[in-house]
Protein backbone atom coordinates (compact mmCIF):
# COMPACT_ATOMS: atom_id res chain seq x y z
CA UNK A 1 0.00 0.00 0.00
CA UNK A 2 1.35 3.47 -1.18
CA UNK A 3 1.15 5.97 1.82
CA UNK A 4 1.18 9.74 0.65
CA UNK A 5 2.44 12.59 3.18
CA UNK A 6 2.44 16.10 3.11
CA UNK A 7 5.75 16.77 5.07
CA UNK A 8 6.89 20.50 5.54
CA UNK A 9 11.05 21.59 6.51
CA UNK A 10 12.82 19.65 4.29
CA UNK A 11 15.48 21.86 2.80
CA UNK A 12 17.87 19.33 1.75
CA UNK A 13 19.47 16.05 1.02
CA UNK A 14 20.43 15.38 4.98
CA UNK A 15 16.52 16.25 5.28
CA UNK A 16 15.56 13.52 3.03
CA UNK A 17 17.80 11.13 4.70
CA UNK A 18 16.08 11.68 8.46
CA UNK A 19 13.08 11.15 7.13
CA UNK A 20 13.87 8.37 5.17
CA UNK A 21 15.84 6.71 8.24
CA UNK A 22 12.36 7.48 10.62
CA UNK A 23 10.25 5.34 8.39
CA UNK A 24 13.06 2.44 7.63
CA UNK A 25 13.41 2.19 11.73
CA UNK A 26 9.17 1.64 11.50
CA UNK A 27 9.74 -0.57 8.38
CA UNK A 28 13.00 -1.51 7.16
CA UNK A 29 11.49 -2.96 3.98
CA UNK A 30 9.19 -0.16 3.07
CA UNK A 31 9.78 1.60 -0.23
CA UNK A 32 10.21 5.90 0.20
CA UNK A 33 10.01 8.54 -2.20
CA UNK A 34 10.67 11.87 -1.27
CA UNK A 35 9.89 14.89 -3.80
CA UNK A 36 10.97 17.71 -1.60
CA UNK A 37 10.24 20.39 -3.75
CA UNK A 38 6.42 19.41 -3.63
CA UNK A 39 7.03 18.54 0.27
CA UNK A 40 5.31 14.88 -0.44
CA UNK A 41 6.87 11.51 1.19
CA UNK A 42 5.63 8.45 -0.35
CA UNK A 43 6.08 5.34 1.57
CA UNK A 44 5.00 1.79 0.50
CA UNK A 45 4.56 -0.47 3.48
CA UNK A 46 1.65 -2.30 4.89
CA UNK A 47 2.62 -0.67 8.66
CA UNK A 48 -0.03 2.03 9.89
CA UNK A 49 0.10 5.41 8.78
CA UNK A 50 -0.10 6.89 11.91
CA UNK A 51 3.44 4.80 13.04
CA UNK A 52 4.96 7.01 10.07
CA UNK A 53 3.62 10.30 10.55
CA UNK A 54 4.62 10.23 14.49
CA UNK A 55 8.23 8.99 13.40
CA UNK A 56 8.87 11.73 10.70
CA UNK A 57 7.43 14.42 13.30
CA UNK A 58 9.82 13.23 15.91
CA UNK A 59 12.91 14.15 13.56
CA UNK A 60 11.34 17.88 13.71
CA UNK A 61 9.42 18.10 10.58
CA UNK A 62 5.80 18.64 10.43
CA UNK A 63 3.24 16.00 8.55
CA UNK A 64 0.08 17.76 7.50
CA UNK A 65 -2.94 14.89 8.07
């Protein structure tokens, strides 16, 4: 399943790597995509949604809902 968030403060590649790291220590096998430009984080796991959202916002970045 292909999980779509709206994540705000990423300014650059260090920025995509936290927030790639969060959701790899929820799922280590899920699948990200990060377009920072458009602020959108794709992740393809079958974990909840809610699991990813709360891991990205504890590396200091917000996740719109």
């Amino acid at each position: 399943m292909i999980q779509t968030f709206t994540v705000t403060g990423m300014t650059c590649g260090h920025c995509e790597k936290a927030v790639t790291r969060a959701v790899k220590q929820i799922d280590p096998q899920a699948e990200v995509t990060i377009d920072r430009t458009a602020n959108l984080v794709q992740v393809q796991s079958a974990q909840p949604r809610e699991q990813f959202a709360q891991a990205i916002a504890e590396e200091g970045y917000a996740v719109a809902a």
